[in-house]
Protein backbone atom coordinates (compact mmCIF):
# COMPACT_ATOMS: atom_id res chain seq x y z
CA UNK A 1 114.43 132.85 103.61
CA UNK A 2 116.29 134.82 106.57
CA UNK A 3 119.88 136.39 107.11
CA UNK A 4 121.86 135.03 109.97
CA UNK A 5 124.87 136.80 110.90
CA UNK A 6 128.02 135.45 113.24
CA UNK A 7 129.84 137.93 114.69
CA UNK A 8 132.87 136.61 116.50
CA UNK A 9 133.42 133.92 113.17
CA UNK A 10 136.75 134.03 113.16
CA UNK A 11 136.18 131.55 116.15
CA UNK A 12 136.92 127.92 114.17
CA UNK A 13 135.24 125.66 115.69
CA UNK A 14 132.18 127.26 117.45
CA UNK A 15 131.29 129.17 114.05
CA UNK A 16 131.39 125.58 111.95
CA UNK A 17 130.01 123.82 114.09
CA UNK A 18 126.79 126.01 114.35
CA UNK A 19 127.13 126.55 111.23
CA UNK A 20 126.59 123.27 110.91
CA UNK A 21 123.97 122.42 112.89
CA UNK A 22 121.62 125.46 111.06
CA UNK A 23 122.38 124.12 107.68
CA UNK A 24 121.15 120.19 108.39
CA UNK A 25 117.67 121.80 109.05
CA UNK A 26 116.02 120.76 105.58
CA UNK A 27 114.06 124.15 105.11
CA UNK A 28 117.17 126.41 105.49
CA UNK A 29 119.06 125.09 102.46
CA UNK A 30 118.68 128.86 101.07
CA UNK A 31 119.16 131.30 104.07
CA UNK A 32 121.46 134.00 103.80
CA UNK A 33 124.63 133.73 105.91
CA UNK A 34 127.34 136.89 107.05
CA UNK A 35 130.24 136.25 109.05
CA UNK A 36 132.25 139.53 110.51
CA UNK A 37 135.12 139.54 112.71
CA UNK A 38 138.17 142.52 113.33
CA UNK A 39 140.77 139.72 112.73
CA UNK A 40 141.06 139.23 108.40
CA UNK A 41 143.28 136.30 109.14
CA UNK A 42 140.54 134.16 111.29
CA UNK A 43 137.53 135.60 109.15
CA UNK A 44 139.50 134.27 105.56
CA UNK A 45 140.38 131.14 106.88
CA UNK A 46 137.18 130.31 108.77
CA UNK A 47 135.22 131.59 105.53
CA UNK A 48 137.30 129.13 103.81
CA UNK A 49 136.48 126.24 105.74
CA UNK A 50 132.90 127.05 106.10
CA UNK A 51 132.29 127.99 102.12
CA UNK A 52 133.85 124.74 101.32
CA UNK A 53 131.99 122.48 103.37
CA UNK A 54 128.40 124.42 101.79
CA UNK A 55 129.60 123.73 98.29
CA UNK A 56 130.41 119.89 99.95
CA UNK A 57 127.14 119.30 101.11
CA UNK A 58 125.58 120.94 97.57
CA UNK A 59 124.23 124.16 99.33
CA UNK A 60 123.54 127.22 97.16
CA UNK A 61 124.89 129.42 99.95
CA UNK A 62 127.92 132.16 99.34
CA UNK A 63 128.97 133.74 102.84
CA UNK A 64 128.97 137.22 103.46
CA UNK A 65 132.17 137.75 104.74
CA UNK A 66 133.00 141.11 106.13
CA UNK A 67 134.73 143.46 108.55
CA UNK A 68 132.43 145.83 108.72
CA UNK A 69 129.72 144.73 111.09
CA UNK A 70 127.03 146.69 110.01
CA UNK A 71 127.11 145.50 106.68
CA UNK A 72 126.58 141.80 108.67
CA UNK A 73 124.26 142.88 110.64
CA UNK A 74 122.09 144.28 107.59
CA UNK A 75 118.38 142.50 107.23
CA UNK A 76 119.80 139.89 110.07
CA UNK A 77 116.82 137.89 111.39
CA UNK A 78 119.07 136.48 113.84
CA UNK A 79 122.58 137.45 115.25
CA UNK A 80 124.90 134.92 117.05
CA UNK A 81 127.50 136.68 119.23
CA UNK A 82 130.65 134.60 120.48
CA UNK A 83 133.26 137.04 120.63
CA UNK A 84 136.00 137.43 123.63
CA UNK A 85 136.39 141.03 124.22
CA UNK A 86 140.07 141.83 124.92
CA UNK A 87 141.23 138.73 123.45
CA UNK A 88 143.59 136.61 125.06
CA UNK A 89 145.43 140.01 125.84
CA UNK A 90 142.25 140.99 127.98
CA UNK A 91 141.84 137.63 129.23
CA UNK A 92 145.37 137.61 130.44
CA UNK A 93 144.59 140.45 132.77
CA UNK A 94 141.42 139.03 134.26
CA UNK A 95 143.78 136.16 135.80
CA UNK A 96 147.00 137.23 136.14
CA UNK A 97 147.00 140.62 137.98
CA UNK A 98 144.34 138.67 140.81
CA UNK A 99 147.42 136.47 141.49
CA UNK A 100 148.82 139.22 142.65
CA UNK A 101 146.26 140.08 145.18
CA UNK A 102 145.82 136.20 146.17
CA UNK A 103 143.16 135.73 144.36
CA UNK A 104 142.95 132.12 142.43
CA UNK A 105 140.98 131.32 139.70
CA UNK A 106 141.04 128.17 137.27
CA UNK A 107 138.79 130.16 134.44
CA UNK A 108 138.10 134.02 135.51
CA UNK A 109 134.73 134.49 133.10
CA UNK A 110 131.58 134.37 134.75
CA UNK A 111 132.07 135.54 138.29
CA UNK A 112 134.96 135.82 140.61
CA UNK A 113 136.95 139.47 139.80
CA UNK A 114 137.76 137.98 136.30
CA UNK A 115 134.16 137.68 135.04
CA UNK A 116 133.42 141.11 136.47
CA UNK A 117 135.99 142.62 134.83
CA UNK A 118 135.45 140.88 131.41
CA UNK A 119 131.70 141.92 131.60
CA UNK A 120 132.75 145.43 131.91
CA UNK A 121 134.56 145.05 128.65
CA UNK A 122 131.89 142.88 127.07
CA UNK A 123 128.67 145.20 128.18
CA UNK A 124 129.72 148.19 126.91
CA UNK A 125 131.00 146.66 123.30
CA UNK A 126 127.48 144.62 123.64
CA UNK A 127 125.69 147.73 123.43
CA UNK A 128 127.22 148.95 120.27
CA UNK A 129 126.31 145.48 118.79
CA UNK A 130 122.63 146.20 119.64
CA UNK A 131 122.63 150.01 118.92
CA UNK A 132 123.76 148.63 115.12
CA UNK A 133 121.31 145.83 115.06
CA UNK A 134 118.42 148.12 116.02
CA UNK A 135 119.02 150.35 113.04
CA UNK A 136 120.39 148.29 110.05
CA UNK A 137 119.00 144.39 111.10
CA UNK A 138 115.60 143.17 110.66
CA UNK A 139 112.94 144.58 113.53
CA UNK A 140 112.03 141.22 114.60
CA UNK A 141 116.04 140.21 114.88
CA UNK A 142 116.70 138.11 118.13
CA UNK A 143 120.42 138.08 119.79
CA UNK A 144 121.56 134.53 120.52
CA UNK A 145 124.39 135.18 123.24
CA UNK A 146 127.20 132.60 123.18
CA UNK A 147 129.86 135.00 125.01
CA UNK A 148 130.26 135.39 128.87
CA UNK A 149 129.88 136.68 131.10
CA UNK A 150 126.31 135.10 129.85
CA UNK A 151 124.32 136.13 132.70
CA UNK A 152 125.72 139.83 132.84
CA UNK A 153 125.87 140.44 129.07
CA UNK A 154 122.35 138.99 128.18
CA UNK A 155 120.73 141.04 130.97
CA UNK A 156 122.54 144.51 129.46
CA UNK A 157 121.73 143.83 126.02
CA UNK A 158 117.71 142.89 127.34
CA UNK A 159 117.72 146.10 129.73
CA UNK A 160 120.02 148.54 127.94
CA UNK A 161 120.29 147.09 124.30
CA UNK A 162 116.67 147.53 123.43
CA UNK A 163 116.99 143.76 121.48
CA UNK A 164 115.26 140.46 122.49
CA UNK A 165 118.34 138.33 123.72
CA UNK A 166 118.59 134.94 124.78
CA UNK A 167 121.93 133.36 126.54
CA UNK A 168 123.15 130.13 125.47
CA UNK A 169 125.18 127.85 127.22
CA UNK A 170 126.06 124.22 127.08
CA UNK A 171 125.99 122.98 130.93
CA UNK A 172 123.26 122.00 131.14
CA UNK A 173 123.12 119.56 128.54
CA UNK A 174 126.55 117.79 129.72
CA UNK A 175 125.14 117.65 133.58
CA UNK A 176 122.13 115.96 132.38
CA UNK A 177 124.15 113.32 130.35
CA UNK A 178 126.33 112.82 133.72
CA UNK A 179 122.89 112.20 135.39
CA UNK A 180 121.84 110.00 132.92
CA UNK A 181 125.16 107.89 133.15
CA UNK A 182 124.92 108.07 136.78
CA UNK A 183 121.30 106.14 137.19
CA UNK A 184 122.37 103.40 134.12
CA UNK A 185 119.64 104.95 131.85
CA UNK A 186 119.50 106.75 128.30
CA UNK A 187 119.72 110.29 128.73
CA UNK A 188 116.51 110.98 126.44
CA UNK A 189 114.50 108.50 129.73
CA UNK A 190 115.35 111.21 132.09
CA UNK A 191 113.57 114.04 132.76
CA UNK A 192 114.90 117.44 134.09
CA UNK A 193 114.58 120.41 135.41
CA UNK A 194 117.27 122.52 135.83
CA UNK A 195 117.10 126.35 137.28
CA UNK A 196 119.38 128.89 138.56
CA UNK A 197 121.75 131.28 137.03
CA UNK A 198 123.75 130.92 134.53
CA UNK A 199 127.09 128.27 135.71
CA UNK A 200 125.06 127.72 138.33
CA UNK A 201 122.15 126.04 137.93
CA UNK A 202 120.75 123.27 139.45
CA UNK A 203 119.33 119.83 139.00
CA UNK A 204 115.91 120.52 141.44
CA UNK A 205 114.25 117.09 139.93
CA UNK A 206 115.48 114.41 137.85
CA UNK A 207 112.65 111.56 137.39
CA UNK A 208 113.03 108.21 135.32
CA UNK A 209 109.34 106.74 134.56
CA UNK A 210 107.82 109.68 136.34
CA UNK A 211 109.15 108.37 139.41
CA UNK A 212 111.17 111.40 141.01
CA UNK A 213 114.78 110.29 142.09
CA UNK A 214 116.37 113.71 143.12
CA UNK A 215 116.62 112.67 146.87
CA UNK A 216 118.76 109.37 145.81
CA UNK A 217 120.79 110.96 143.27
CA UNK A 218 123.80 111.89 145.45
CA UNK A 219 124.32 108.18 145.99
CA UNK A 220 124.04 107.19 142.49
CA UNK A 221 126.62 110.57 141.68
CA UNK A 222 129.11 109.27 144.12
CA UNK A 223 129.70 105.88 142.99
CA UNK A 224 129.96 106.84 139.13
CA UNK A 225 133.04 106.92 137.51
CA UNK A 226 133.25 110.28 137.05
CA UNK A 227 133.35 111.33 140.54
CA UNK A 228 136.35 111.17 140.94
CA UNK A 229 137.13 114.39 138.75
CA UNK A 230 134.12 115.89 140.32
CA UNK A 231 134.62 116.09 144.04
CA UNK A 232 133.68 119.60 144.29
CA UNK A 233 130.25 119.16 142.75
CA UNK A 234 129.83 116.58 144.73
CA UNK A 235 130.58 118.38 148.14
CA UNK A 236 128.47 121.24 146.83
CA UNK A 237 125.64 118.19 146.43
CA UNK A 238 126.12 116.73 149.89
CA UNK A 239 126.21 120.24 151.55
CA UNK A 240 122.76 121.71 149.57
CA UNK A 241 121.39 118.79 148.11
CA UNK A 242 121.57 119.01 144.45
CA UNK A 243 123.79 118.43 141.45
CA UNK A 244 125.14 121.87 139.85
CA UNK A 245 125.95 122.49 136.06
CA UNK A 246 129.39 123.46 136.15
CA UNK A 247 132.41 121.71 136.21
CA UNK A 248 135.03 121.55 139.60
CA UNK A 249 136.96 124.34 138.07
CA UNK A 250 134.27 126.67 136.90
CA UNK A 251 132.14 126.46 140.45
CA UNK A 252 134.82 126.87 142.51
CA UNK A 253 135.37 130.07 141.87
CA UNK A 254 131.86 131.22 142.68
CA UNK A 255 131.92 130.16 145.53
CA UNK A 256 133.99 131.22 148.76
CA UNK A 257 135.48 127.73 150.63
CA UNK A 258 137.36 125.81 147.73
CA UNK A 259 140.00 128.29 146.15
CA UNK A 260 140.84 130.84 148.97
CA UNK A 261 143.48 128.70 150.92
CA UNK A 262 146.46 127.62 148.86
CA UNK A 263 147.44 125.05 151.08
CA UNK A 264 143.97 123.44 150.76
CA UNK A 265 143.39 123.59 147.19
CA UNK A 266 145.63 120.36 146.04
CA UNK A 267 142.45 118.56 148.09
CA UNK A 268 140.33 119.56 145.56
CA UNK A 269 141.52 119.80 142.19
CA UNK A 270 143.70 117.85 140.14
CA UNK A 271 145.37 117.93 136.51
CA UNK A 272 143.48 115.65 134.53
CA UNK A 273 142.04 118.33 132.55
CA UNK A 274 142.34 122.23 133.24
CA UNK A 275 138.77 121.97 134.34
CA UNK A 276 139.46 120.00 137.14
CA UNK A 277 140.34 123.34 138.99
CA UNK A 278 144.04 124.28 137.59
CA UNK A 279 145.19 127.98 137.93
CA UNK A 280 144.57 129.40 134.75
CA UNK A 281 143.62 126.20 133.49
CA UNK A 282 141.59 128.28 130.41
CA UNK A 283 143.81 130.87 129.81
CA UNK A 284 146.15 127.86 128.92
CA UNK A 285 144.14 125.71 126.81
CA UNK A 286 143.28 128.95 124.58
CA UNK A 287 146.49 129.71 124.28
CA UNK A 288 147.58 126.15 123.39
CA UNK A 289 144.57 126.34 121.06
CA UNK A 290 145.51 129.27 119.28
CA UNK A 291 149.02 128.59 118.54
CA UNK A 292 147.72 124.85 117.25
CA UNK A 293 145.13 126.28 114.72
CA UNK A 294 147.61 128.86 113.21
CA UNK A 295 149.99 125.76 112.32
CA UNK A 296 147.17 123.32 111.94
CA UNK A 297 144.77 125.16 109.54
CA UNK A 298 145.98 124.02 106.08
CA UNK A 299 145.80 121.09 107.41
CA UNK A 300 142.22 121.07 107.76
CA UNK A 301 141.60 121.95 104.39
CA UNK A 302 142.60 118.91 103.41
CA UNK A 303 140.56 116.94 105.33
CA UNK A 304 136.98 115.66 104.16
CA UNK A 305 134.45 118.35 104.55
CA UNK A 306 131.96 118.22 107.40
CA UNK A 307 128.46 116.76 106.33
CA UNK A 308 125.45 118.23 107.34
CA UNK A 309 123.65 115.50 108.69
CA UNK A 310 121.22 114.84 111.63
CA UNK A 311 123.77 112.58 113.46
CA UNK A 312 126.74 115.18 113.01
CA UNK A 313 124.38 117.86 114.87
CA UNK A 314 125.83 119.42 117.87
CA UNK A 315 123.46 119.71 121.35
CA UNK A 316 124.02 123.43 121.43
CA UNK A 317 120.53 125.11 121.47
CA UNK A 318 121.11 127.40 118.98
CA UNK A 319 120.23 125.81 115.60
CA UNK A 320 116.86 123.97 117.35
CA UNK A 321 115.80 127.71 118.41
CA UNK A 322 115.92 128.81 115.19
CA UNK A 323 114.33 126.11 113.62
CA UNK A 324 111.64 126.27 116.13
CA UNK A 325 110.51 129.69 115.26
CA UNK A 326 111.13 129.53 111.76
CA UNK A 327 109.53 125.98 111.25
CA UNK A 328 106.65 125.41 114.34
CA UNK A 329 109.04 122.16 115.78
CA UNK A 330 108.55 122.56 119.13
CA UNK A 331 112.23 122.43 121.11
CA UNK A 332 112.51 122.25 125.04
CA UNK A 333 116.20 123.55 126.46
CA UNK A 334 117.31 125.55 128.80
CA UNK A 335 118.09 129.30 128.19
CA UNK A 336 119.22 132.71 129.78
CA UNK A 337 116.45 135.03 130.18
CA UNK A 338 114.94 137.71 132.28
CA UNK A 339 113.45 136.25 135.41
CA UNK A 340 110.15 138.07 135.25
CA UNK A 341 109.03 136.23 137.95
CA UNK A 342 109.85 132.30 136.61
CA UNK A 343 111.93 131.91 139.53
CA UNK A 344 110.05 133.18 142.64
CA UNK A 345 112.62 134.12 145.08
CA UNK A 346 115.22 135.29 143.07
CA UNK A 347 114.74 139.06 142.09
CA UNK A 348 112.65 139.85 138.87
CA UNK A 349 115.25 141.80 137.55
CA UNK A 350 118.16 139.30 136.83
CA UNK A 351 119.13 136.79 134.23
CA UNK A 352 118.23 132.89 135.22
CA UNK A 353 118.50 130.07 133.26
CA UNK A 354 115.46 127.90 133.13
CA UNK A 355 113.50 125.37 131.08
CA UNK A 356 111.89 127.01 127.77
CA UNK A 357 109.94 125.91 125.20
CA UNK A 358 110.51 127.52 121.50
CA UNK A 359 107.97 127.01 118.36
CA UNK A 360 106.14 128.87 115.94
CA UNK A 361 104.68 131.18 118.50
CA UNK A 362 107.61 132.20 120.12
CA UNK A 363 109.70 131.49 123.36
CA UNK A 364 107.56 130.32 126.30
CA UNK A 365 109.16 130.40 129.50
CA UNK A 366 107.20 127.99 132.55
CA UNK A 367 107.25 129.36 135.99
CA UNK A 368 109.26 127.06 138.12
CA UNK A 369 108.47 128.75 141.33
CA UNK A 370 110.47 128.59 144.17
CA UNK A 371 114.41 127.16 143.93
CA UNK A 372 115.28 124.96 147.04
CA UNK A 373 116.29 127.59 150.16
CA UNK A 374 120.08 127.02 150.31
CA UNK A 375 120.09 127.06 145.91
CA UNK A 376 118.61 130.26 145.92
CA UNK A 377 120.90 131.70 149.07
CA UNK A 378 123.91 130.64 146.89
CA UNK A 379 122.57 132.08 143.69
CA UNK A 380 121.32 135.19 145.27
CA UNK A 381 124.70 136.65 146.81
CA UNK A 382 125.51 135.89 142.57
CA UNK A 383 123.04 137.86 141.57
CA UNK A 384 123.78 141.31 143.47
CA UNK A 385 127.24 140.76 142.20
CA UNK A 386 125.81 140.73 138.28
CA UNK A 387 123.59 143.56 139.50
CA UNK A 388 126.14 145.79 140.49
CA UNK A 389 128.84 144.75 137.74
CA UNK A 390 125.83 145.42 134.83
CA UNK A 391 124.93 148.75 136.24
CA UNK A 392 128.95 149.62 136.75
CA UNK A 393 129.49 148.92 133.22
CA UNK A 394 126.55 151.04 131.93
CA UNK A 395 127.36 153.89 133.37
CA UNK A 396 131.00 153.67 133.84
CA UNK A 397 130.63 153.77 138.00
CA UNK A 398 133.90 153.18 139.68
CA UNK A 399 132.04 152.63 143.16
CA UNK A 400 129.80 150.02 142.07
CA UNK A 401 132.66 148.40 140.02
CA UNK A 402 134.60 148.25 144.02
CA UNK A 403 131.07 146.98 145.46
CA UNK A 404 130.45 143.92 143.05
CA UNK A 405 134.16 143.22 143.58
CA UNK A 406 133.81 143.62 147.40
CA UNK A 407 130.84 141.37 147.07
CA UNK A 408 132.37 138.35 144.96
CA UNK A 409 132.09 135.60 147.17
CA UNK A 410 135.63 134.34 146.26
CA UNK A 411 137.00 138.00 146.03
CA UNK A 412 136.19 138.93 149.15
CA UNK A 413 137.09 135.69 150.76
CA UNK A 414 140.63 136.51 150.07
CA UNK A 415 140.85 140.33 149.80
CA UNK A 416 140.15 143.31 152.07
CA UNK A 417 138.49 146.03 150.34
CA UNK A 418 141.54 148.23 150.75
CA UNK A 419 143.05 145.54 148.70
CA UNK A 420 140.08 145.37 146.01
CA UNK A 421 139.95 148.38 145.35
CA UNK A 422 143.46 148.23 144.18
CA UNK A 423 143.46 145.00 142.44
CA UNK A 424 140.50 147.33 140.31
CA UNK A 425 142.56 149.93 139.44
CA UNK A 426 145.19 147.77 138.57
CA UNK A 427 142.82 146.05 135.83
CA UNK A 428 141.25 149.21 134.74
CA UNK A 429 144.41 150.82 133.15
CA UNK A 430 145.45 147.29 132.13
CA UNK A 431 142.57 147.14 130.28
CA UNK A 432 142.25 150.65 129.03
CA UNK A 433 142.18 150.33 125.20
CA UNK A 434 139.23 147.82 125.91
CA UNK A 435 137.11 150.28 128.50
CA UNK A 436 136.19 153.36 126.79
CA UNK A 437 133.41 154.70 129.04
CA UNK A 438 136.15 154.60 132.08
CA UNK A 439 138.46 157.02 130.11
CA UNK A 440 138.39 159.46 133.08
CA UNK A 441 138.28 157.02 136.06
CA UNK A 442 140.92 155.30 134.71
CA UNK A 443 143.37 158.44 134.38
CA UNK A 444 142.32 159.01 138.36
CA UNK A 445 143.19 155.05 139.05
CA UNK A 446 146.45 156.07 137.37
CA UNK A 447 147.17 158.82 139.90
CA UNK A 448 145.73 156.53 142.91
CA UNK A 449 148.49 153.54 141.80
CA UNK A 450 151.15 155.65 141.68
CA UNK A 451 151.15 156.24 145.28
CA UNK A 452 150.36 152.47 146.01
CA UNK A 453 149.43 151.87 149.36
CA UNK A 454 148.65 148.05 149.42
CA UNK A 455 151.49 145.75 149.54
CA UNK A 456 151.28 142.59 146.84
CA UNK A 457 150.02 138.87 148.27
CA UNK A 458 151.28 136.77 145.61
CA UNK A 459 150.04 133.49 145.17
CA UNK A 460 151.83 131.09 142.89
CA UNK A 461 148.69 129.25 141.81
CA UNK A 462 148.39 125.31 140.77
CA UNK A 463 149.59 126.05 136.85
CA UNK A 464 150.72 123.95 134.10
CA UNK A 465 153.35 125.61 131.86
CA UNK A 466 151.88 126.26 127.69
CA UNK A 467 152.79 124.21 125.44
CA UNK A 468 154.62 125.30 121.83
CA UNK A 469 153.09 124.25 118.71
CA UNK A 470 156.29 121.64 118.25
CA UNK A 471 155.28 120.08 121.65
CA UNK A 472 151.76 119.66 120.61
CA UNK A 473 152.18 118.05 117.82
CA UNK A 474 153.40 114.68 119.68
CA UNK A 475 149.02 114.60 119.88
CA UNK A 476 147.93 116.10 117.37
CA UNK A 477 144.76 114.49 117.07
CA UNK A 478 143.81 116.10 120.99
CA UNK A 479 145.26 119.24 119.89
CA UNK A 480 142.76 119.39 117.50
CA UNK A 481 139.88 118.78 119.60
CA UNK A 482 140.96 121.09 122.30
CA UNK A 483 141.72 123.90 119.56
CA UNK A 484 137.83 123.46 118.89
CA UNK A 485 136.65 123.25 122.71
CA UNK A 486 138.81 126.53 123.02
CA UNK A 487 137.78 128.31 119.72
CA UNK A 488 134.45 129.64 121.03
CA UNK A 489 136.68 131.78 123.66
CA UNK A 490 139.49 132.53 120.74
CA UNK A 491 138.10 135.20 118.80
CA UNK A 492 138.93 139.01 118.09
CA UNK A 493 136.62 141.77 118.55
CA UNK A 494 137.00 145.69 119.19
């Protein structure tokens, strides 16, 4: 037996659906489960949901349903984090005031001024998650990090926190299934290895009957149907010579030549999904998630249950780590840890994600040596700008806050620093109920924007307008899926 605690549950469909995927693991028909979350609306109705498909499936298992997170936390073996600090209120800020300034972002929560400004909200409530874990949860509990920035976060909680933390993302997984499609094969006949950082890692050898195809592949890419929606990846592929995890949306805002000209961003994005690069394309589909699950939820309640069964199991790595440790099943994925030297010319003090190996004896990271010159150039001018943002949120330093922004490939593309440092200030006393350990800096930024010496540079952005709950319900059925894909970001936390 073993406590597992969510905090973050009120988030519908990520919390089920891990749920989920711990509970079809034969030996953990017993464990102890604790949900906590600041909202009492989410936490009741996800509780709901989740206690009724246990007593479905014949489980034994009463949730621990709380707002108090200590009382979660309590005897936890394992904590899974997927909260959104700030909510969509927080999130708001990240993408909206940037408009302002010029600056252009389809998402706005990894990199680009949007992720640095969410990890300064997300660090500092990070390290009052691990502060309570380290005195009420098990001494062997391990952080599983769902939450972005994932990079920024896992490498404060590792440094700062003083608890083992892994990052967990998804991206991988979906590239290698593109891959896979790509070359006509089964995606369990190729073999990868991805490295980088987190969003943006890379494909460095794909092989199909040991043969290694990696210097093909962009050929293969091209002509798949996909490419279409992925022109961005693909440009990235032709210019440094391997396939990238993220999406068009997602990567180009890391980068500095796909998002910083208005007039040349209808080239490459387009509005088949918000992914494909629209302005505030995730700010969007979380709202239009939101308002669909507050009318939907009864809704779901009266649906059949969900079965924990192999097939239903989800690909995120969360569930296999667990079992892994707790069982001796030995599970290869892809996780966010401290580089320590696996990848040799990125700095040992940074987060990459990498090829790891979990069983009974633990997490076993492989070296994987050196990443391809012009991956690690690109990943490098990332990493200074997690360096900078993690040590600015630590200890609440307003100069290193201007420097990671100044650095931001995408940021500074667009912006002078004069401009920067205003676009900062701005977001600081936006978000000041959400960035405690700036209290004093942001009363200065206060005085500073009052006599506001940097004129505006608006930029109207490629946006789609959000839809009402009456207008979704024309497709209900995608509604419903996107209220899931979006759920992981729709959570409440203080």
């Amino acid at each position: 037996m073993f406590k597992v605690a969510f905090i973050g549950a009120g988030s519908l469909g990520f919390t089920r659906q891990l749920l989920g995927d711990i509970l079809t693991v034969p030996e953990f028909k017993n464990i102890e489960v604790a949900f906590t979350d600041i909202n009492p609306d989410n936490l009741r109705m996800v509780t709901e949901l989740c206690q009724r498909d246990i007593i479905e499936n014949g489980l034994d298992i009463k949730i621990q349903a709380t707002l108090d997170r200590r009382e979660a936390f309590r005897d936890a073996k394992y904590v899974i984090n997927c909260v959104r600090i700030g909510m969509l209120e927080g999130f708001e800020t990240d993408v909206e005031i940037p408009l302002k300034y010029g600056v252009d972002q389809c998402v706005g929560d990894t990199l680009c001024i949007g992720g640095i400004m969410y990890g300064q909200r997300g660090i500092d409530a990070m390290l009052g998650f691990c502060k309570d874990i380290r005195e009420v949860a098990r001494p062997d509990c391990m952080l599983l990090n769902y939450s972005n920035p994932n990079a920024m976060v896992t490498w404060a909680c590792n440094k700062y926190g003083g608890v083992p933390t892994l990052g967990l993302c998804h991206g991988v997984q979906h590239g290698h299934e593109q891959i896979a499609k790509a070359l006509g094969r089964d995606k369990k006949d190729v073999d990868i290895i991805c490295a980088g950082l987190n969003h943006q890692t890379w494909y460095i050898s794909v092989k199909t009957d040991g043969v290694e195809r990696t210097g093909e592949l962009y050929d293969y890419m091209a002509k798949a149907d996909f490419a279409k929606d992925e022109n961005i990846r693909l440009d990235v592929m032709k210019n440094f010579g391997y396939y990238s995890t993220e999406s068009n949306g997602h990567l180009s805002e890391y980068l500095m030549w796909y998002r910083k000209r208005p007039e040349d961003m209808e080239k490459w994005i387009n509005y088949s999904s918000w992914i494909q690069g629209e302005t505030a394309g995730y700010l969007r589909v979380c709202r239009e998630g939101r308002n669909w699950f507050e009318t939907d939820f009864p809704n779901w309640m009266k649906e059949p249950p969900r079965e924990y069964t192999e097939e239903k199991r989800s690909t995120e790595h969360g569930s296999y780590i667990i079992e892994g440790l707790e069982t001796g099943r030995c599970y290869r994925g892809h996780f966010n840890v401290m580089n320590n030297g696996t990848i040799t010319n990125l700095p040992d003090e940074c987060v990459v994600e990498v090829p790891c190996y979990v069983d009974g004896n633990g997490i076993s990271v492989p070296k994987v040596g050196n990443l391809p010159l012009g991956c690690a150039a690109v990943c490098s001018q990332s990493v200074w700008v997690q360096k900078l943002s993690v040590e600015a949120a630590v200890n609440a330093d307003i100069n290193l806050l201007y420097q990671a922004a100044m650095m931001d490939p995408l940021t500074g593309s667009v912006c002078t620093p004069d401009e920067i440092k205003q676009m900062v200030d701005e977001m600081l006393v936006a978000g000041e109920k959400w960035l405690p350990q700036y209290k004093d800096e942001i009363e200065k930024a206060k005085v500073r924007l009052c006599d506001k010496k940097v004129p505006y540079r608006p930029v109207k952005g490629f946006k789609l307008e959000t839809k009402t709950a009456e207008e979704m319900k024309e497709n209900e059925e995608y509604y419903r899926e996107l209220s899931q894909a979006a759920a992981k970001e729709n959570v409440t936390i203080d």
